[in-house]
C-alpha atoms as a PDB file:
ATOM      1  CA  UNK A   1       2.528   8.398 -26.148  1.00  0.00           C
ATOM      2  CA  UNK A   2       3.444  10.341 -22.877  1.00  0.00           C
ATOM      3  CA  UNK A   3       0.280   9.311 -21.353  1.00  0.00           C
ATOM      4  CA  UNK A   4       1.721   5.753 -21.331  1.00  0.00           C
ATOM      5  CA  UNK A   5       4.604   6.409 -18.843  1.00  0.00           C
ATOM      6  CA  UNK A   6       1.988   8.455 -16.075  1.00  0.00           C
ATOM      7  CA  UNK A   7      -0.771   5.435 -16.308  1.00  0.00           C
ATOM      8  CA  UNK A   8       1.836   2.853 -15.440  1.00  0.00           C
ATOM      9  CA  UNK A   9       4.114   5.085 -12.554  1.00  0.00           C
ATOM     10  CA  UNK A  10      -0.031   5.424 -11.197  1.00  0.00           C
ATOM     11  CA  UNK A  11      -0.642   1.517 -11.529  1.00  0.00           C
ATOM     12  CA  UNK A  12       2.562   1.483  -9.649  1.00  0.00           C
ATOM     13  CA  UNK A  13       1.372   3.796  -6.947  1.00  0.00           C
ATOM     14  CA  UNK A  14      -1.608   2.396  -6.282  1.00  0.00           C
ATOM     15  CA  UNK A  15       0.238  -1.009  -5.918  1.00  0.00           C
ATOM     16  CA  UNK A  16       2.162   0.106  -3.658  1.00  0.00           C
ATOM     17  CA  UNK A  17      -0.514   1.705  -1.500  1.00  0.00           C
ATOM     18  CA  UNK A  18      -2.663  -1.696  -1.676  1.00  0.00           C
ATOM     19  CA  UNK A  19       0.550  -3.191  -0.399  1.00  0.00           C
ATOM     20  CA  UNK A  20       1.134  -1.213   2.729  1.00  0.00           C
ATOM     21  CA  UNK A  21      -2.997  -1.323   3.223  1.00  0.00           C
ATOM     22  CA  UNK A  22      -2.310  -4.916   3.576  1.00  0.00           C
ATOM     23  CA  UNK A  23       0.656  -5.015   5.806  1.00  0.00           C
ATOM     24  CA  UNK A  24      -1.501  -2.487   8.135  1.00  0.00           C
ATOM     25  CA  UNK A  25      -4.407  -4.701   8.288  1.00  0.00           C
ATOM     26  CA  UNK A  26      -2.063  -7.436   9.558  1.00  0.00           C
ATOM     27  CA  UNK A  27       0.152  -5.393  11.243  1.00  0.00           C
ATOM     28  CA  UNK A  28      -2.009  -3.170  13.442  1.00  0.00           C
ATOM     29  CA  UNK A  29      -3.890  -5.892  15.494  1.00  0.00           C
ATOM     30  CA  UNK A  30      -0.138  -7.049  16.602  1.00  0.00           C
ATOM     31  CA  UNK A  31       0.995  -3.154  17.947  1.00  0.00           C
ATOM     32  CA  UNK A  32      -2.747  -3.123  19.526  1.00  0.00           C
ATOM     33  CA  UNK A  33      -1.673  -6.280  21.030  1.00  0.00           C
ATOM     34  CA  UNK A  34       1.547  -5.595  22.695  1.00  0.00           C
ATOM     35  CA  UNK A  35       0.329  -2.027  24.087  1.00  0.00           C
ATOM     36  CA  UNK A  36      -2.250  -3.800  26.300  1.00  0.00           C
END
């Protein structure tokens, strides 16, 4: 079905945007750091 491909390219996005949500939540308090 050609709904198949679309769900799993989404579940794909939406990994990937978890992902880089993470790495920003870690990631920010460090640059915050440094510019003070």
């Amino acid at each position: 079905s050609p709904s198949q491909p679309d769900e799993d390219a989404v579940a794909e996005l939406v990994n990937l945007l978890a992902v880089s949500g993470d790495k920003r939540e870690h990631y920010q308090p460090s640059f915050f750091d440094y510019s003070e």
